[in-house]
C-alpha atoms as a PDB file:
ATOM      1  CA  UNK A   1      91.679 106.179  69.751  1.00  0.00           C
ATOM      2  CA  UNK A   2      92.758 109.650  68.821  1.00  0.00           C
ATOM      3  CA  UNK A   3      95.878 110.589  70.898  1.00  0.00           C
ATOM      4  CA  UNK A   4      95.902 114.366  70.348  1.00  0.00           C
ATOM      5  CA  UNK A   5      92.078 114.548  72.805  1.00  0.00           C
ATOM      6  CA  UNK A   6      93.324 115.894  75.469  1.00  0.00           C
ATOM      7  CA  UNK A   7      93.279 113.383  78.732  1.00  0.00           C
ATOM      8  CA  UNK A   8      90.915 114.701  81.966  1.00  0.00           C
ATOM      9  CA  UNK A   9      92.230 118.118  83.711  1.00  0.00           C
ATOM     10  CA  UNK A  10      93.489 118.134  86.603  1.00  0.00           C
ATOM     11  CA  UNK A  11      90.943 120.493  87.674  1.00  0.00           C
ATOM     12  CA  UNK A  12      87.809 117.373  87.021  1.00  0.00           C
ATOM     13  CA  UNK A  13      89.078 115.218  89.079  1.00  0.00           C
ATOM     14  CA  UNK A  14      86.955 116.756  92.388  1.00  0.00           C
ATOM     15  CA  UNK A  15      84.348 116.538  90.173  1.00  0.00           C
ATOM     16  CA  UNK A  16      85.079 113.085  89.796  1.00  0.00           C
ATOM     17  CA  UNK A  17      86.059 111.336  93.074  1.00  0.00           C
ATOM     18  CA  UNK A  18      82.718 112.817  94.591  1.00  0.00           C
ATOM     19  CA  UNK A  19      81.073 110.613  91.830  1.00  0.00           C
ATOM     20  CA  UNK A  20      82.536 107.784  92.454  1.00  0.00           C
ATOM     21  CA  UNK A  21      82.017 108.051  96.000  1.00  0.00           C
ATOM     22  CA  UNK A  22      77.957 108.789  95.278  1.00  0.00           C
ATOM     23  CA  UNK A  23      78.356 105.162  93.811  1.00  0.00           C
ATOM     24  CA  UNK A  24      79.731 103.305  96.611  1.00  0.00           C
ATOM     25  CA  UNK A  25      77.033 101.624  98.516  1.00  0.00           C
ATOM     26  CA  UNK A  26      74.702 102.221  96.154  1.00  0.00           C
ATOM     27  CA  UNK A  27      72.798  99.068  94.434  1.00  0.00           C
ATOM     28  CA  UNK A  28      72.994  97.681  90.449  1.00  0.00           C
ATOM     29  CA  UNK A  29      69.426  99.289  89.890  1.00  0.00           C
ATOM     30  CA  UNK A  30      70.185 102.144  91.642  1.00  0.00           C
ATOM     31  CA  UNK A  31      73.103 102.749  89.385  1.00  0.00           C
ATOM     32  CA  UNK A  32      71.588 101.601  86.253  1.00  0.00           C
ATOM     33  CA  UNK A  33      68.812 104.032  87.102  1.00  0.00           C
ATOM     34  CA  UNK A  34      71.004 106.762  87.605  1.00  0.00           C
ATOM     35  CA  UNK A  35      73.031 106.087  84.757  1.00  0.00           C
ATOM     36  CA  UNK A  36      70.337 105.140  82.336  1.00  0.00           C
ATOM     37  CA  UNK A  37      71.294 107.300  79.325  1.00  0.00           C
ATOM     38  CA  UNK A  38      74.833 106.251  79.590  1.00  0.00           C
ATOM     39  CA  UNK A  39      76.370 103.460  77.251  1.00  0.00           C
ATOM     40  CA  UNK A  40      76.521 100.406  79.619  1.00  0.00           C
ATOM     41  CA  UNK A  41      76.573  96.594  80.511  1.00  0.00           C
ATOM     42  CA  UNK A  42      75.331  94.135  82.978  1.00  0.00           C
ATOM     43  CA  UNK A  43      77.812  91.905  83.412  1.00  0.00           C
ATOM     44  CA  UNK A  44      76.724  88.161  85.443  1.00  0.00           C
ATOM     45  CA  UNK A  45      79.435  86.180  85.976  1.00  0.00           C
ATOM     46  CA  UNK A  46      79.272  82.386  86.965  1.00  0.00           C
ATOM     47  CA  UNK A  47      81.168  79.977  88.244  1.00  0.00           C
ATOM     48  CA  UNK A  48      80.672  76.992  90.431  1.00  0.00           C
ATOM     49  CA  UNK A  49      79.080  78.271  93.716  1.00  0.00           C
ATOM     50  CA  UNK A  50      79.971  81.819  93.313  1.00  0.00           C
ATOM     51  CA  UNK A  51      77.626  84.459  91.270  1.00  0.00           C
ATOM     52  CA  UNK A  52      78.075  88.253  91.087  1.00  0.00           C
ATOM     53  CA  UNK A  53      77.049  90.945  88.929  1.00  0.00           C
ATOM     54  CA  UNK A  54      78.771  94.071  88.297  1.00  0.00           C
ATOM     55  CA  UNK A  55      77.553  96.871  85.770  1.00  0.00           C
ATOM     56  CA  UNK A  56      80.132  99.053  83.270  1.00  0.00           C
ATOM     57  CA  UNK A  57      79.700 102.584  81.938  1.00  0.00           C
ATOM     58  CA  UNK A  58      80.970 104.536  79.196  1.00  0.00           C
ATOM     59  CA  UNK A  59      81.920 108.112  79.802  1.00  0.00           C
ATOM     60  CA  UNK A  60      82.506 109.232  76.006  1.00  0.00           C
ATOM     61  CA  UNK A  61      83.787 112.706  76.737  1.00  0.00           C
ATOM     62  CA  UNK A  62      86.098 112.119  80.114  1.00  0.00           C
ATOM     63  CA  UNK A  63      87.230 108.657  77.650  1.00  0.00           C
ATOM     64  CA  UNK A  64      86.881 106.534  80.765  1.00  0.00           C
ATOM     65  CA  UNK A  65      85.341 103.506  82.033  1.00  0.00           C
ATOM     66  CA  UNK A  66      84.071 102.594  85.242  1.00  0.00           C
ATOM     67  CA  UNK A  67      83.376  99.295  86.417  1.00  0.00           C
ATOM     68  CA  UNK A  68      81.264  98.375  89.775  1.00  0.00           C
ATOM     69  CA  UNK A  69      80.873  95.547  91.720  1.00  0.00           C
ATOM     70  CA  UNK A  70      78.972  94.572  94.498  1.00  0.00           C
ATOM     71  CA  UNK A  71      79.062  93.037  97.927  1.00  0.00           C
ATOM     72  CA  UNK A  72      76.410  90.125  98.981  1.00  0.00           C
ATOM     73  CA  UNK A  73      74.482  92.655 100.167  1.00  0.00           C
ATOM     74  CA  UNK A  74      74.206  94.128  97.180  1.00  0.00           C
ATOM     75  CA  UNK A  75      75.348  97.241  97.273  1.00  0.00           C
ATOM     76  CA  UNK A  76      78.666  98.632  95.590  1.00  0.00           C
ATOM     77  CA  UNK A  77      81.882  98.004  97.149  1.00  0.00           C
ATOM     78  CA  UNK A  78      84.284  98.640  94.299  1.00  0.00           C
ATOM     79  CA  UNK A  79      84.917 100.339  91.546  1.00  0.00           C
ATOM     80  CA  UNK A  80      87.660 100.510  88.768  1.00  0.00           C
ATOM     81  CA  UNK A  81      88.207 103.354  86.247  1.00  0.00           C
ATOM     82  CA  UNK A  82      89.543 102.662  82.937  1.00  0.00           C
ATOM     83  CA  UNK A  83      91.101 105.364  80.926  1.00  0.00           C
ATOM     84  CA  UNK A  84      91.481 105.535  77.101  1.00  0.00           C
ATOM     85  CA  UNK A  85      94.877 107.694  77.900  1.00  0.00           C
ATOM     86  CA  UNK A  86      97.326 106.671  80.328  1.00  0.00           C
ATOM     87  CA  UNK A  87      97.544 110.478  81.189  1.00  0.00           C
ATOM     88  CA  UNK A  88      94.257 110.549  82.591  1.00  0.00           C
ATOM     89  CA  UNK A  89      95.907 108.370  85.284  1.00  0.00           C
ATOM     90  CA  UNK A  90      98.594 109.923  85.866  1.00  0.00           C
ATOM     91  CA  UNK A  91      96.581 113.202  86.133  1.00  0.00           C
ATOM     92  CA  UNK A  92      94.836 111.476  88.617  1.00  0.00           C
ATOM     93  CA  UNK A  93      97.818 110.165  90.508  1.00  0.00           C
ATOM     94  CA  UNK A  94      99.016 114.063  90.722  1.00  0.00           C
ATOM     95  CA  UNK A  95      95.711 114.964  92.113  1.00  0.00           C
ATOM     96  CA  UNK A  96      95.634 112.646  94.468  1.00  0.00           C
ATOM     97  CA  UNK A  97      98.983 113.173  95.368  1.00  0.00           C
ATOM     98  CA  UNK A  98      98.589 116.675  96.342  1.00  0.00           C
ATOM     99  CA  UNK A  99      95.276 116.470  98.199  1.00  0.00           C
ATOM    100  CA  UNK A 100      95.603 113.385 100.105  1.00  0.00           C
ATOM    101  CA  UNK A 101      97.971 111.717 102.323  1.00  0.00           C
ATOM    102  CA  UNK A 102      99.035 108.065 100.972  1.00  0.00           C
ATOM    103  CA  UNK A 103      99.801 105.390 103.634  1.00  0.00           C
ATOM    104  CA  UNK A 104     102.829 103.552 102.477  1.00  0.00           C
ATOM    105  CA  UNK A 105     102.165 100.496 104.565  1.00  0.00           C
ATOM    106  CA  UNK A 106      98.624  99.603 102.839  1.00  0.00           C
ATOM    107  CA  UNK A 107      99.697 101.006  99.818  1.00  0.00           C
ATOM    108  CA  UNK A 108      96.744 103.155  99.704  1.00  0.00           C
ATOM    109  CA  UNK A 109      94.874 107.118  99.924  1.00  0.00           C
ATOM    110  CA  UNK A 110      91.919 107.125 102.114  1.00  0.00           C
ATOM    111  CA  UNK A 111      89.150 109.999 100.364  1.00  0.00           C
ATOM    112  CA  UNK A 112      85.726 110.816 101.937  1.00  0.00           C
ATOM    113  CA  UNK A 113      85.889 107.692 103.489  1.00  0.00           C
ATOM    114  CA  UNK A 114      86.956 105.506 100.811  1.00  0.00           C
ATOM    115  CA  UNK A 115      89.966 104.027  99.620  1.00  0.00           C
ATOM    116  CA  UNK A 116      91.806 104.505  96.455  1.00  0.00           C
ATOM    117  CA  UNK A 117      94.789 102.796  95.103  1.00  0.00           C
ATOM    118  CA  UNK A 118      96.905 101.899  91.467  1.00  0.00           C
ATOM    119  CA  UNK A 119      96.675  98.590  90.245  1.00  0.00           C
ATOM    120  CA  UNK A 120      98.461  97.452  87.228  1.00  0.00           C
ATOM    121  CA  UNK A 121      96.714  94.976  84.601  1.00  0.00           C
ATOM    122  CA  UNK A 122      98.161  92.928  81.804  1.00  0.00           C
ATOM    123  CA  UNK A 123      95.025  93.763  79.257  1.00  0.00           C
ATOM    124  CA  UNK A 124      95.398  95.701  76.744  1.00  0.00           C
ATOM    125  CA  UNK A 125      94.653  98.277  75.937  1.00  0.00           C
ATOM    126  CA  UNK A 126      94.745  99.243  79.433  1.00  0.00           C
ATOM    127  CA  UNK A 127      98.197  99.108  81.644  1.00  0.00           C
ATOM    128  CA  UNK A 128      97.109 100.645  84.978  1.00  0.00           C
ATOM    129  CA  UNK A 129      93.831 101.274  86.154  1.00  0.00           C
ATOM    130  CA  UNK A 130      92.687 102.542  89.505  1.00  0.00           C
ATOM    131  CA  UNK A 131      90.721 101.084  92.183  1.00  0.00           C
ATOM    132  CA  UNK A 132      88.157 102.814  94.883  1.00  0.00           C
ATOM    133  CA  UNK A 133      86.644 100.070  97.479  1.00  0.00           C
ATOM    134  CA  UNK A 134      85.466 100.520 100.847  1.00  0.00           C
END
């Protein structure tokens, strides 16, 4: 990872939350479809009773990954972005910040009738990542 790319502006980020909320509710080969000429995996994951799928793809320029999964219905109820560069994040987090009201209480912004919030991981290479879910 180079660290002199510059992270997503500020200004992408519109750009980006009304992608991510064209994903929610949508299906794994409605995505794939969509998404076809994008670097990405099918993920099944087993164990005992429980089996889900989620899908993950690459955006090479914005350096970010996102990561759905889906309800028993099917559709997508969650998504988490991965950024190469913590500053992506935070640029996020500013956005956010100055377009949307945060409820302290559920630790949360609501956005086009979503929800987004910060989680932190333990896997490198990532630190925080951020989670939309409806």
């Amino acid at each position: 990872m180079n660290n002199n790319q510059k992270a997503i502006n500020i200004d992408d980020f519109s750009c980006l939350l009304q992608q991510i909320g064209s994903l929610m509710s949508l299906t794994l080969p409605g995505i794939k479809y969509i998404y076809e000429t994008y670097t990405h995996c099918i993920i099944d994951y087993y164990e005992q009773d429980v089996t889900e799928k989620s899908i993950e793809i690459r955006f090479d320029t914005e350096e970010v990954t996102v990561t759905c999964t889906f309800n028993p219905k099917g559709n997508c109820n969650m998504i988490y972005l991965f950024s190469d560069k913590r500053q992506t994040i935070e640029n996020l987090i500013d956005y956010l910040k100055k377009r949307y009201e945060y409820d302290f209480i559920k630790n949360r912004w609501t956005v086009s009738g979503y929800y987004v919030c910060i989680k932190k991981t333990s896997y490198p290479p990532y630190d925080i990542y951020v989670l939309f879910y409806s």
